[in-house]
PDB file of N, CA and C in Angstrom:
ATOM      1  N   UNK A   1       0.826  -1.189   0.000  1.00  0.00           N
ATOM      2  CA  UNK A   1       0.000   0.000   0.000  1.00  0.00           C
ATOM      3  C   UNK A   1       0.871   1.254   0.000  1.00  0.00           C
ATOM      4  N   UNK A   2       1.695   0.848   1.280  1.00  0.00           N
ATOM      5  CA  UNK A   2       2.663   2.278   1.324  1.00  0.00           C
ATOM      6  C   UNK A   2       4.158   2.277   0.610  1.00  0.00           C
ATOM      7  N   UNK A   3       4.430   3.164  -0.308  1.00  0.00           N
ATOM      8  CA  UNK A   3       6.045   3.531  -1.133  1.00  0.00           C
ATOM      9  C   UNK A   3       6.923   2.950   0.344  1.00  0.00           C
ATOM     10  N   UNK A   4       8.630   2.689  -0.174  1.00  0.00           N
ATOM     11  CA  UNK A   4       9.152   2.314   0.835  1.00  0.00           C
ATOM     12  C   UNK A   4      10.319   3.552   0.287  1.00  0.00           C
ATOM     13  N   UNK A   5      10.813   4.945  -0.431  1.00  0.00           N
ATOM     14  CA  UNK A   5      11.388   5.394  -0.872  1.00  0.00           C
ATOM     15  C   UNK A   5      11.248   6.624   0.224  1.00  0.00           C
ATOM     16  N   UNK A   6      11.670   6.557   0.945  1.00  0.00           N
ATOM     17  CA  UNK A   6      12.235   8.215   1.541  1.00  0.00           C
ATOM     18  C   UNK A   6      12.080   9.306   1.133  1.00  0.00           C
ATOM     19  N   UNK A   7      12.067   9.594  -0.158  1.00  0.00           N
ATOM     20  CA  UNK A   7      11.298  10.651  -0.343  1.00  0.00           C
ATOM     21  C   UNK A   7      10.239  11.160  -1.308  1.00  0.00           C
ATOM     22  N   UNK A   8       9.167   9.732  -0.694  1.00  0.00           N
ATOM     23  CA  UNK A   8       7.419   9.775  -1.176  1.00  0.00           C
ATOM     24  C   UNK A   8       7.097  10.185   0.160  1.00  0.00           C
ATOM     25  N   UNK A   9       8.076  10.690   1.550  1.00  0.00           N
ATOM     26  CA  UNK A   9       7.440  10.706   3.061  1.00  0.00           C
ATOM     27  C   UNK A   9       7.840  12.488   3.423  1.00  0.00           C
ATOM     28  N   UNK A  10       6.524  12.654   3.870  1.00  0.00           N
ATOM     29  CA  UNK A  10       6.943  14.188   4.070  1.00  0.00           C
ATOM     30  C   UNK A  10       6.289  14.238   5.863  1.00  0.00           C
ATOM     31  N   UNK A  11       7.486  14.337   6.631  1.00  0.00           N
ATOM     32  CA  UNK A  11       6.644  14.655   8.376  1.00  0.00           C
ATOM     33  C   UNK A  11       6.622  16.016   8.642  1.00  0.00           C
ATOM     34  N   UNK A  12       5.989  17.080   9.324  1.00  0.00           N
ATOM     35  CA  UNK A  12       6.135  18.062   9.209  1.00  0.00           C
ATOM     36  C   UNK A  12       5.436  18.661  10.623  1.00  0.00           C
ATOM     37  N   UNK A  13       6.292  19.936  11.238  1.00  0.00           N
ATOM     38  CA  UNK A  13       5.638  20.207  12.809  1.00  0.00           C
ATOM     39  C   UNK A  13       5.531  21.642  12.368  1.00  0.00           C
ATOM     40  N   UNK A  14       4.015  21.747  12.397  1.00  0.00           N
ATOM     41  CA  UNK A  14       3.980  23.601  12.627  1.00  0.00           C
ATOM     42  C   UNK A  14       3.493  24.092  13.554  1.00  0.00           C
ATOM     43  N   UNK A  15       3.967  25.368  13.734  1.00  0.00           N
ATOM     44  CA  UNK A  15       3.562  26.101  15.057  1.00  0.00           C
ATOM     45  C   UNK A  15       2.150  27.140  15.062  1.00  0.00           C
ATOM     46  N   UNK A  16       1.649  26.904  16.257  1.00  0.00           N
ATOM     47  CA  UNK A  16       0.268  27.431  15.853  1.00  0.00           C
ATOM     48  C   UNK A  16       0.153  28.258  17.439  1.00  0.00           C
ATOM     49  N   UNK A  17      -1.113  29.228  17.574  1.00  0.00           N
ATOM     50  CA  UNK A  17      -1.372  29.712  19.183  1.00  0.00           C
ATOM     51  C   UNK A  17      -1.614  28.431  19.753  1.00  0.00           C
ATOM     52  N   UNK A  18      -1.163  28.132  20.814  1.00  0.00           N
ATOM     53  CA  UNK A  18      -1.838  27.202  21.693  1.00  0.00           C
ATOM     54  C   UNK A  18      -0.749  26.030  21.720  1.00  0.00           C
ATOM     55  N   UNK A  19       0.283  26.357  20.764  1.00  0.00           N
ATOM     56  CA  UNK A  19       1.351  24.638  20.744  1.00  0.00           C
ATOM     57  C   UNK A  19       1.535  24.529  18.949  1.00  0.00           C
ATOM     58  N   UNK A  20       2.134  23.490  19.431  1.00  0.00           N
ATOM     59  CA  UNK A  20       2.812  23.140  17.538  1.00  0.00           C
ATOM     60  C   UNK A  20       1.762  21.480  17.261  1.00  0.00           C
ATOM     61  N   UNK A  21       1.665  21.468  16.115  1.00  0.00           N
ATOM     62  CA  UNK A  21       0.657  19.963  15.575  1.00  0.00           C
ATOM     63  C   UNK A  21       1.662  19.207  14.613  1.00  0.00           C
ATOM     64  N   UNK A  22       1.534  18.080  14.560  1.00  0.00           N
ATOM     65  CA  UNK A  22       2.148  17.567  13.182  1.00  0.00           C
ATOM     66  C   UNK A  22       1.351  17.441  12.276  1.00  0.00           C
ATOM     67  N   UNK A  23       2.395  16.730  11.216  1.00  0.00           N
ATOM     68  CA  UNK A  23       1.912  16.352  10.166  1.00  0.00           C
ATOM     69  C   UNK A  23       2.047  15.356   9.194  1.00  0.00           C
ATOM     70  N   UNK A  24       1.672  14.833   8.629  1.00  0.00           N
ATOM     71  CA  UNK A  24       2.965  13.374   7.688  1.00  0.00           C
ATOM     72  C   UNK A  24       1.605  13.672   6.389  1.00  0.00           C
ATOM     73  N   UNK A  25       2.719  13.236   5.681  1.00  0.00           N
ATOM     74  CA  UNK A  25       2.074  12.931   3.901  1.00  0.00           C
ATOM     75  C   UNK A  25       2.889  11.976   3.338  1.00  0.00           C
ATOM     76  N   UNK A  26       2.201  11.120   2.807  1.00  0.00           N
ATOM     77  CA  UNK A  26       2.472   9.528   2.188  1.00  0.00           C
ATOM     78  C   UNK A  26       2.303   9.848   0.632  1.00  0.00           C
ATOM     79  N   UNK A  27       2.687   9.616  -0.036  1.00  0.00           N
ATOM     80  CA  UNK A  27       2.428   9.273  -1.693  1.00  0.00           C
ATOM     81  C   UNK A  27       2.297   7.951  -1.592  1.00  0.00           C
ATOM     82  N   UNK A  28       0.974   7.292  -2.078  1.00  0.00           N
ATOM     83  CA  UNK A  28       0.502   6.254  -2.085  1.00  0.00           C
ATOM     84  C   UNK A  28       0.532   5.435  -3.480  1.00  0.00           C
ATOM     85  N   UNK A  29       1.048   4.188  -3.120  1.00  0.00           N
ATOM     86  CA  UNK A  29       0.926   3.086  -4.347  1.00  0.00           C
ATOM     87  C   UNK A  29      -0.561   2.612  -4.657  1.00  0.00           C
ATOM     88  N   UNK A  30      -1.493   2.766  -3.804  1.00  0.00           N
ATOM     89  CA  UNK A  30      -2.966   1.669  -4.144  1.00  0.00           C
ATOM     90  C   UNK A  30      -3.763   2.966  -2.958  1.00  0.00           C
ATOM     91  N   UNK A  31      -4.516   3.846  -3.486  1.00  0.00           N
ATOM     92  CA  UNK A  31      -5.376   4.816  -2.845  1.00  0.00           C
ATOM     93  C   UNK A  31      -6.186   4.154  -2.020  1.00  0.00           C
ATOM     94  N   UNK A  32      -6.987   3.502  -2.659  1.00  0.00           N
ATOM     95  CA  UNK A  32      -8.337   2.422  -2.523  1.00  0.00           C
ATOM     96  C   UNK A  32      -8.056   1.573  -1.361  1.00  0.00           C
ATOM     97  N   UNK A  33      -6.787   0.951  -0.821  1.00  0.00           N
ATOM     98  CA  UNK A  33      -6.347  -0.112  -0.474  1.00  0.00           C
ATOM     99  C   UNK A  33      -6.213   0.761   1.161  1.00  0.00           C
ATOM    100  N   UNK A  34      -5.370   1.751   0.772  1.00  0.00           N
ATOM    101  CA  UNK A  34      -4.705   2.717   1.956  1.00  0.00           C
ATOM    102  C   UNK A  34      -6.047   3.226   3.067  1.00  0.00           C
ATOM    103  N   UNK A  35      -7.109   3.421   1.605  1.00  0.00           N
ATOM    104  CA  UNK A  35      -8.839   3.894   2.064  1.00  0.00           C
ATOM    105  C   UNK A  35      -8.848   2.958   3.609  1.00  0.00           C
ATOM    106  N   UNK A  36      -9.201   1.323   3.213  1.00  0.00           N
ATOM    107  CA  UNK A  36      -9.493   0.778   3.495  1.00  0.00           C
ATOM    108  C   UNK A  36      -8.626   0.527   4.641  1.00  0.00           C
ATOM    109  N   UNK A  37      -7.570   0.566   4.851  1.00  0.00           N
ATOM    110  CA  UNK A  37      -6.214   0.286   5.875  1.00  0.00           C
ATOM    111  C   UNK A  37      -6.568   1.133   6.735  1.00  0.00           C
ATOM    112  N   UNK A  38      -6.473   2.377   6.473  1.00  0.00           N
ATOM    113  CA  UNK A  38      -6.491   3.195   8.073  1.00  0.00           C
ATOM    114  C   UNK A  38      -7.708   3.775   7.959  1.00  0.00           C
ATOM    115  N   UNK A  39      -9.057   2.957   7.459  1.00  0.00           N
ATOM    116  CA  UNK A  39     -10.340   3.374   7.790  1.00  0.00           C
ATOM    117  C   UNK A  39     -10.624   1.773   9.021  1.00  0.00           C
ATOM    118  N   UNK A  40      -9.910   0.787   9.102  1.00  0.00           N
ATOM    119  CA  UNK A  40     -10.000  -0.402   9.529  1.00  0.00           C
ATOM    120  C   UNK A  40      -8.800   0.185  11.161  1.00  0.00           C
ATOM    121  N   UNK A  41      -7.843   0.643  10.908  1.00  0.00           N
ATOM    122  CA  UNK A  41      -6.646   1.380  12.126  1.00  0.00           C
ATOM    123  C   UNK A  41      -7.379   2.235  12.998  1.00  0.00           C
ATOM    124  N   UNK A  42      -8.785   2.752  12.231  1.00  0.00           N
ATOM    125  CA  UNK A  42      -9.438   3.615  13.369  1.00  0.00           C
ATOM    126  C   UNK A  42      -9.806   3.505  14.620  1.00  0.00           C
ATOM    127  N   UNK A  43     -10.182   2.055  14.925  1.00  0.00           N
ATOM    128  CA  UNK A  43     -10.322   1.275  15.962  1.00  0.00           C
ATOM    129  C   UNK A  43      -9.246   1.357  17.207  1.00  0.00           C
ATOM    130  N   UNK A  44      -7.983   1.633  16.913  1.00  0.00           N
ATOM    131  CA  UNK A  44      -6.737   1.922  17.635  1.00  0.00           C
ATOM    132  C   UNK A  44      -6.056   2.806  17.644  1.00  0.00           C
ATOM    133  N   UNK A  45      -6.250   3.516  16.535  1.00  0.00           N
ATOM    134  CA  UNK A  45      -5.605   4.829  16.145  1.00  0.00           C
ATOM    135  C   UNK A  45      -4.912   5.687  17.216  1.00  0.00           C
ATOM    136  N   UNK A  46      -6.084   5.810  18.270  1.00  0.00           N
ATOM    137  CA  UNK A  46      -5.898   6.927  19.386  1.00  0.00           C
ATOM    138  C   UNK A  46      -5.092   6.258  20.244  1.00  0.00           C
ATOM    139  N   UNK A  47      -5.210   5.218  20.596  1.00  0.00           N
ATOM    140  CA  UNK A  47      -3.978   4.668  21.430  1.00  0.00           C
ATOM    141  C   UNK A  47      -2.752   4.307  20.996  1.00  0.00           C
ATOM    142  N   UNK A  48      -2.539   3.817  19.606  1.00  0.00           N
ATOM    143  CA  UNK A  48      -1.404   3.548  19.019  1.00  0.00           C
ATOM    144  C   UNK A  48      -0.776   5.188  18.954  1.00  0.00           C
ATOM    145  N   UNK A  49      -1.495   5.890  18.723  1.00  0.00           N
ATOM    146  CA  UNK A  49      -0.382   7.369  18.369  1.00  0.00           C
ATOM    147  C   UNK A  49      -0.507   8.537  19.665  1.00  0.00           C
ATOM    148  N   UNK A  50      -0.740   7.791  20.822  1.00  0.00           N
ATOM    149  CA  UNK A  50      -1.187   8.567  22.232  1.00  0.00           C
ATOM    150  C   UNK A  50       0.030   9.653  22.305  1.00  0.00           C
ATOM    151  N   UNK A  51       1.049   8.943  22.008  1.00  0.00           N
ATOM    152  CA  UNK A  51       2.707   9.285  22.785  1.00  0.00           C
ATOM    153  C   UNK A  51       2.731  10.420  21.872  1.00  0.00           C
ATOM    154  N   UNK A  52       2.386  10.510  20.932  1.00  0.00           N
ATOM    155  CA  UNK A  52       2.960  11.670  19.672  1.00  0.00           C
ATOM    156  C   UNK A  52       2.007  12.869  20.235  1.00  0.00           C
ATOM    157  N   UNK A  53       0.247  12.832  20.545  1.00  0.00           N
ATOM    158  CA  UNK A  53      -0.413  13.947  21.401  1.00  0.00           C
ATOM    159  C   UNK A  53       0.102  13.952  22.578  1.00  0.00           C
ATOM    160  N   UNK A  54       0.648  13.200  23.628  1.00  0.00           N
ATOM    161  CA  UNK A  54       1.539  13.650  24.900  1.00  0.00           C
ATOM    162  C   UNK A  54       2.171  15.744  24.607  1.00  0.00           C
ATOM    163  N   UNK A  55       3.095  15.590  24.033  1.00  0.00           N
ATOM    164  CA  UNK A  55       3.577  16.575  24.152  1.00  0.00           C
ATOM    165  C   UNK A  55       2.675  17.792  23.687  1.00  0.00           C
ATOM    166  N   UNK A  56       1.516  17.348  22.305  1.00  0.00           N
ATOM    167  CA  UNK A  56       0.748  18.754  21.863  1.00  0.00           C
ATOM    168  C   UNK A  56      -0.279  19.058  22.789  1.00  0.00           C
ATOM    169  N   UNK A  57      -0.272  18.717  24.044  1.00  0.00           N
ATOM    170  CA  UNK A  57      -0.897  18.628  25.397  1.00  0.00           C
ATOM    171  C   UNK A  57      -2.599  18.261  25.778  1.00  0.00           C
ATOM    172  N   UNK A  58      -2.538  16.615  24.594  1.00  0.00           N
ATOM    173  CA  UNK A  58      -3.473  16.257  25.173  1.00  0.00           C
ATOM    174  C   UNK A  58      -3.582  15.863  26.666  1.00  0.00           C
ATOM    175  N   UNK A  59      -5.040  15.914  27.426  1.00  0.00           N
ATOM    176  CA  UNK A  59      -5.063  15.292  28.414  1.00  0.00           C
ATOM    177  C   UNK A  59      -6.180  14.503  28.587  1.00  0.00           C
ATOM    178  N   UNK A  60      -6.875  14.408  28.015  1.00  0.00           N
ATOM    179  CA  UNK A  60      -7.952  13.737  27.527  1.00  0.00           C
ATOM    180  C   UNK A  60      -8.495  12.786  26.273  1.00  0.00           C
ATOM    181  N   UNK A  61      -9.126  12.261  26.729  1.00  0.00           N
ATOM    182  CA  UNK A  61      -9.831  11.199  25.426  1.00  0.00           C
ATOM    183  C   UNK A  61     -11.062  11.805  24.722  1.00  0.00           C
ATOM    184  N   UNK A  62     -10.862  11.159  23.709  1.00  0.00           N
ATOM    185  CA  UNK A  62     -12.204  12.023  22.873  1.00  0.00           C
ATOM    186  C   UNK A  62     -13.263  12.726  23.136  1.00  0.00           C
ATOM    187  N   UNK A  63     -14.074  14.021  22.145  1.00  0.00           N
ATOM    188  CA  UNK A  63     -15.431  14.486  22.577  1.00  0.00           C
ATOM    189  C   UNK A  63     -16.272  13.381  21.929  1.00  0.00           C
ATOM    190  N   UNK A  64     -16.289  12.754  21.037  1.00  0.00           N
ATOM    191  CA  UNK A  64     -16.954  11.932  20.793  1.00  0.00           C
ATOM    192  C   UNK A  64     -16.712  10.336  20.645  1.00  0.00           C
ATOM    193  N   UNK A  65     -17.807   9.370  20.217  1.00  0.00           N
ATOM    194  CA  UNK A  65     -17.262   7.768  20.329  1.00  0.00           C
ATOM    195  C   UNK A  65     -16.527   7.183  19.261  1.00  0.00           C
ATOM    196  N   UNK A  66     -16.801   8.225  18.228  1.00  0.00           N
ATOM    197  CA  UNK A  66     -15.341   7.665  17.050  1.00  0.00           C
ATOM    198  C   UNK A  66     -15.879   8.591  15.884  1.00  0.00           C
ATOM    199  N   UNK A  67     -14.725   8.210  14.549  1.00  0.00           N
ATOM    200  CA  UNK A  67     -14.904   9.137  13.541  1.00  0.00           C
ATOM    201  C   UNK A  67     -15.820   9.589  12.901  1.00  0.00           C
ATOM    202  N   UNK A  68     -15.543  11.041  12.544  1.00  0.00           N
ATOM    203  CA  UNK A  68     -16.536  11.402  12.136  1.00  0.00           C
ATOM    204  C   UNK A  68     -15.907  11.662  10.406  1.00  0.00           C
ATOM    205  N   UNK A  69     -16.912  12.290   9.726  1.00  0.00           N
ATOM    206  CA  UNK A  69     -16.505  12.429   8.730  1.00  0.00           C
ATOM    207  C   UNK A  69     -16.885  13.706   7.895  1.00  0.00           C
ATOM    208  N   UNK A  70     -15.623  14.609   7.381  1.00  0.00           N
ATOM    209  CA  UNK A  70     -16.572  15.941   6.677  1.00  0.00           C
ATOM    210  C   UNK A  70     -15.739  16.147   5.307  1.00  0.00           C
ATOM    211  N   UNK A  71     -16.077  17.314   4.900  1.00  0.00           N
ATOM    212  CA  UNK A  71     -15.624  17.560   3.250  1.00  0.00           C
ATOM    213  C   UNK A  71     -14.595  18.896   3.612  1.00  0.00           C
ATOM    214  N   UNK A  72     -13.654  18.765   2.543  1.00  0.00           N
ATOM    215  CA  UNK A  72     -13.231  20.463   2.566  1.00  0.00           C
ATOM    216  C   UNK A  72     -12.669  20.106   1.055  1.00  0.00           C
ATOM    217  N   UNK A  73     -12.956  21.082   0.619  1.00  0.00           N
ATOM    218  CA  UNK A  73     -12.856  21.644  -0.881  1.00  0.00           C
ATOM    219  C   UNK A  73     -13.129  20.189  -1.691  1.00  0.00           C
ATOM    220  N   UNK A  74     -14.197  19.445  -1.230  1.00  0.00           N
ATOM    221  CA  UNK A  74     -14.704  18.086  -2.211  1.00  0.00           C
ATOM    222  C   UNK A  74     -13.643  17.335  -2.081  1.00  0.00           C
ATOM    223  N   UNK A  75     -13.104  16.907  -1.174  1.00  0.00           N
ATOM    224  CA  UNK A  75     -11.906  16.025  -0.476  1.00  0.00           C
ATOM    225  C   UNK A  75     -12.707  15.433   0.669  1.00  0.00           C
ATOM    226  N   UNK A  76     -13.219  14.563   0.797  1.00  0.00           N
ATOM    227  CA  UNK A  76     -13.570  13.807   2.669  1.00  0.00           C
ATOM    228  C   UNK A  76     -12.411  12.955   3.193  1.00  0.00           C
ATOM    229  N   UNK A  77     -12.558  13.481   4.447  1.00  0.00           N
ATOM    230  CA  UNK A  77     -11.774  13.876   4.948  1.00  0.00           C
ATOM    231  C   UNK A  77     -12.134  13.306   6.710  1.00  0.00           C
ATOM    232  N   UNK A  78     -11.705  12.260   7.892  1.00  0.00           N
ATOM    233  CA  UNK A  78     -12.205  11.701   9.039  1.00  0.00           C
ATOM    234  C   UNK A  78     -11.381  12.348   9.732  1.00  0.00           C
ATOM    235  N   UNK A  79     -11.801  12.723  11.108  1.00  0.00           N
ATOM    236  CA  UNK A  79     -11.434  13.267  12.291  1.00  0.00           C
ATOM    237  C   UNK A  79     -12.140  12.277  13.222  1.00  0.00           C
ATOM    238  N   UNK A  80     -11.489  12.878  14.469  1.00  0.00           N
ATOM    239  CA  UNK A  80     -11.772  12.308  16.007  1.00  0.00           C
ATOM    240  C   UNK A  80     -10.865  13.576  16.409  1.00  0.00           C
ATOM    241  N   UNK A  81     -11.803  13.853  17.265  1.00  0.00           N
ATOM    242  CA  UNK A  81     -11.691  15.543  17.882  1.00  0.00           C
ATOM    243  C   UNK A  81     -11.359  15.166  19.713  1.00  0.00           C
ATOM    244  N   UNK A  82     -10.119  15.700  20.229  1.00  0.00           N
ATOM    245  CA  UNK A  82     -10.097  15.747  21.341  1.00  0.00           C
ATOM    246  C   UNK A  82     -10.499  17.325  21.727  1.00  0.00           C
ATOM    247  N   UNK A  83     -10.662  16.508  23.641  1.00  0.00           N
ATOM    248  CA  UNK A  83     -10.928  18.322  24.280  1.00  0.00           C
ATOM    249  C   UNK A  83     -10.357  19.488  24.312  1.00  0.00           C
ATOM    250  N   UNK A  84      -8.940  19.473  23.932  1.00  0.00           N
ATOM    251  CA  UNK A  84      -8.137  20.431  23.827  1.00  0.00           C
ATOM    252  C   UNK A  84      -8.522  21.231  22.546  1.00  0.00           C
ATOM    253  N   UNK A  85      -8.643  22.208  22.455  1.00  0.00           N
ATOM    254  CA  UNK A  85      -9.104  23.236  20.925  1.00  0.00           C
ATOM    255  C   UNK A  85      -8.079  22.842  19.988  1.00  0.00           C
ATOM    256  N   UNK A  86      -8.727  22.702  19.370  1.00  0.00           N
ATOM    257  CA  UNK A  86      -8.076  22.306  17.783  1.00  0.00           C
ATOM    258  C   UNK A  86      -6.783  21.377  17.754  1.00  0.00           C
ATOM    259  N   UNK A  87      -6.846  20.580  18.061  1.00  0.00           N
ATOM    260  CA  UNK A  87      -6.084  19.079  18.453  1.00  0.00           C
ATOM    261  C   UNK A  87      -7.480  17.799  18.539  1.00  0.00           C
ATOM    262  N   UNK A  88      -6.874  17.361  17.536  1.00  0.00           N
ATOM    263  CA  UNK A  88      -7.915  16.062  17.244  1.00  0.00           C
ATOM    264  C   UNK A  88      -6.611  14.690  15.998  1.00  0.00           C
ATOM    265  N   UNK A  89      -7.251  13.792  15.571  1.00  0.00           N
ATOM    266  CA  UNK A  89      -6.478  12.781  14.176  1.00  0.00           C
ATOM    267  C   UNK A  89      -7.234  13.286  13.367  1.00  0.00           C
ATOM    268  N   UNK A  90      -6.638  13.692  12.069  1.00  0.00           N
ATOM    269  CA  UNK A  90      -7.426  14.127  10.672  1.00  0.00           C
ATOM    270  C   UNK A  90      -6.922  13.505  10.087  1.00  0.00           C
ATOM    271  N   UNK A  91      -7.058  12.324   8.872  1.00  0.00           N
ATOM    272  CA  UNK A  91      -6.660  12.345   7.975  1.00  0.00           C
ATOM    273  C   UNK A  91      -7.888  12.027   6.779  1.00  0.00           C
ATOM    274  N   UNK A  92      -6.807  12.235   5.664  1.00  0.00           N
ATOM    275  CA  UNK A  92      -7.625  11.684   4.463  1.00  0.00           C
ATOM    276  C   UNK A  92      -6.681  11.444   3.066  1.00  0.00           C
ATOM    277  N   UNK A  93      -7.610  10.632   1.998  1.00  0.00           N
ATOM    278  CA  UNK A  93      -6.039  10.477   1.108  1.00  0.00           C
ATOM    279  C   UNK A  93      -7.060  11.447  -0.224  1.00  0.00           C
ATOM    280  N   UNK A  94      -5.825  11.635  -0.871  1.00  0.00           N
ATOM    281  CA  UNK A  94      -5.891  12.650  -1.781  1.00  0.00           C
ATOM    282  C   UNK A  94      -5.126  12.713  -3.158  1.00  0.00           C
ATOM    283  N   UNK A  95      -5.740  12.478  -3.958  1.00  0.00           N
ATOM    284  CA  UNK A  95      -4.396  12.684  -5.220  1.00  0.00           C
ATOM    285  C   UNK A  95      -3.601  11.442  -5.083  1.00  0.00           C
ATOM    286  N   UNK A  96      -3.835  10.204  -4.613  1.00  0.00           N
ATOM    287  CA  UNK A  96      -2.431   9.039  -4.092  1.00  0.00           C
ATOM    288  C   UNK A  96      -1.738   9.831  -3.279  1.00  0.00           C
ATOM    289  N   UNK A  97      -1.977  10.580  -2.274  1.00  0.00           N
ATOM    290  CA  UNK A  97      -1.098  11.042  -0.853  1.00  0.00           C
ATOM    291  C   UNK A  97      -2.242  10.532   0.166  1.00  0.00           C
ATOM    292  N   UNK A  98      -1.951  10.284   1.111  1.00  0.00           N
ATOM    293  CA  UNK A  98      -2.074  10.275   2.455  1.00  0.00           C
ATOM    294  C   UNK A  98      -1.767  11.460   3.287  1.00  0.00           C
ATOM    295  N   UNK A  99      -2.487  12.231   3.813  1.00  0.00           N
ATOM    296  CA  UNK A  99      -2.387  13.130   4.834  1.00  0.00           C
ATOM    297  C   UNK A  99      -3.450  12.765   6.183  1.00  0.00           C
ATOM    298  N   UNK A 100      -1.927  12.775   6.928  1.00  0.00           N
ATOM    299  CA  UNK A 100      -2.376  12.623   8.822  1.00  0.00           C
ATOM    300  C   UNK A 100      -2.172  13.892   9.125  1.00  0.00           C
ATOM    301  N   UNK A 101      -2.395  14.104  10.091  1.00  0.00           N
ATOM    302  CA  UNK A 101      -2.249  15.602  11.261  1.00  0.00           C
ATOM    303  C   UNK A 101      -2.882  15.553  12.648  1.00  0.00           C
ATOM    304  N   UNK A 102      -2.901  16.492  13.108  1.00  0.00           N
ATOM    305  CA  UNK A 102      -2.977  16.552  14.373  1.00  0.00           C
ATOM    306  C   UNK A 102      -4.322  17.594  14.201  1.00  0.00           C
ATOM    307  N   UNK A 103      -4.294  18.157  13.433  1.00  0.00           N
ATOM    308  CA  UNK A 103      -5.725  19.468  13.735  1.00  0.00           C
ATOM    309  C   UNK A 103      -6.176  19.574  11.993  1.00  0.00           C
ATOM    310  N   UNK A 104      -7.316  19.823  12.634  1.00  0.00           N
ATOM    311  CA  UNK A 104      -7.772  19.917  10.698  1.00  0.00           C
ATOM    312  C   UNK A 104      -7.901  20.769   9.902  1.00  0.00           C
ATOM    313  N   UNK A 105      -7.301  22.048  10.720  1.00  0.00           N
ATOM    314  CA  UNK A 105      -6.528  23.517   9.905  1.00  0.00           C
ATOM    315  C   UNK A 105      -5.126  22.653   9.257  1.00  0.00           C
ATOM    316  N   UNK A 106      -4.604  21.756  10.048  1.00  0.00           N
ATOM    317  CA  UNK A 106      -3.267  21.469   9.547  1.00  0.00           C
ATOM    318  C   UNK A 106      -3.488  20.589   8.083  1.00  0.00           C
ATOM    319  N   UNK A 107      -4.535  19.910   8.107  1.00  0.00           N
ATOM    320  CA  UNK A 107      -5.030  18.623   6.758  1.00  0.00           C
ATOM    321  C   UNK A 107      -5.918  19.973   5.679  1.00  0.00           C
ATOM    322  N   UNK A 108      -6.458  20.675   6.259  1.00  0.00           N
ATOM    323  CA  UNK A 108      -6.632  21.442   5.070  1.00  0.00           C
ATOM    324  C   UNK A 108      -6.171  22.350   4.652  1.00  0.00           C
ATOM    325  N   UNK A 109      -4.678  22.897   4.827  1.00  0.00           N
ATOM    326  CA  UNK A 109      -3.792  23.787   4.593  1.00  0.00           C
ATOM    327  C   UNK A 109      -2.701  22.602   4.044  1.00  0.00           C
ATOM    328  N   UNK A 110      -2.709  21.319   3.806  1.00  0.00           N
ATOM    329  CA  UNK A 110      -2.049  20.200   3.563  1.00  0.00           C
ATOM    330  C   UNK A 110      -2.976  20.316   2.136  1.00  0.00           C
ATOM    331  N   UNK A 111      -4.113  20.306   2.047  1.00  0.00           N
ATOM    332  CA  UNK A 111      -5.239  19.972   0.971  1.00  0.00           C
ATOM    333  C   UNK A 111      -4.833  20.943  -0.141  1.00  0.00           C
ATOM    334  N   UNK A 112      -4.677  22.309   0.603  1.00  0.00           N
ATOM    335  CA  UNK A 112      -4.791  23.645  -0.530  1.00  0.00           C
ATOM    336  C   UNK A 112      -3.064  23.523  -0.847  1.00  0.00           C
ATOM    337  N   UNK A 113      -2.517  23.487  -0.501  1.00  0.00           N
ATOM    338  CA  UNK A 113      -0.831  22.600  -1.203  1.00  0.00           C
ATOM    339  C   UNK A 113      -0.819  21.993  -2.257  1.00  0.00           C
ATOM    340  N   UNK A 114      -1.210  20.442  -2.047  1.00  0.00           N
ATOM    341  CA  UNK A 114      -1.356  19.652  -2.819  1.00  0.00           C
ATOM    342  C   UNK A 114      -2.361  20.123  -4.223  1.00  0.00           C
ATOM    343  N   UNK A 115      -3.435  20.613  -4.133  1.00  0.00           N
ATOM    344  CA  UNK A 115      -3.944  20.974  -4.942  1.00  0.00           C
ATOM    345  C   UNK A 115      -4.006  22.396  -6.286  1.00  0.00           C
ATOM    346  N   UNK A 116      -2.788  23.036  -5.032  1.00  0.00           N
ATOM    347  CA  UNK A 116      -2.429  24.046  -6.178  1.00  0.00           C
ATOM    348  C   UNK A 116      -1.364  23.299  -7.322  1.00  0.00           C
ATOM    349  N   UNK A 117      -1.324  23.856  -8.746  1.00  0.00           N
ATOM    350  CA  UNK A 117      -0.741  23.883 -10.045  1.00  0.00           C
ATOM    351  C   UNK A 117       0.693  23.727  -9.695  1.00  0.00           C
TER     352      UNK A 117
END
């Protein structure tokens, strides 16, 4: 599903009010496949990547019981929103990329990137 080439992988930390979020982007071999992979990872997601929100100062577990799902610029796009403001998992795939993040200003400022010329 996922390239094994170093540089199809983009990780990325930006700084925002309130703390810094990450970010990662995948260039994907099989879109469809990747769909299906970390729409199935959702189940664990939040505990497998706990240690990485440690420092963007989660302290809490979700506002809600699992993903949700919305659009930005005709891209859908799943979140799970923690209590801390604007710190939640976003991702979605796009174009054969994969974009994760930490807040979903960060996946749709990832979106308007990728999609410019």
């Amino acid at each position: 599903i996922l390239p094994a080439k170093a540089e199809d992988f983009t990780f990325l930390l930006y700084a925002k009010k309130g703390g810094q979020r990450l970010g990662l982007v995948i260039r994907l071999q099989d879109q469809a496949a990747a769909d299906a992979a970390i729409k199935a990872w959702e189940a664990t997601m939040e505990k497998d990547l706990e240690n990485l929100f440690l420092p963007q100062g989660k302290t809490t577990g979700p506002t809600s019981g699992g993903f949700k799902e919305a659009k930005y610029q005709g891209t859908t796009f799943r979140y799970l929103s923690f209590a801390e403001k604007n710190l939640g998992i976003c991702w979605a795939t796009y174009n054969n990329y994969l974009i994760l993040t930490s807040s979903g200003e960060g996946l749709m400022r990832i979106i308007d990137l990728l999609k410019k010329p």
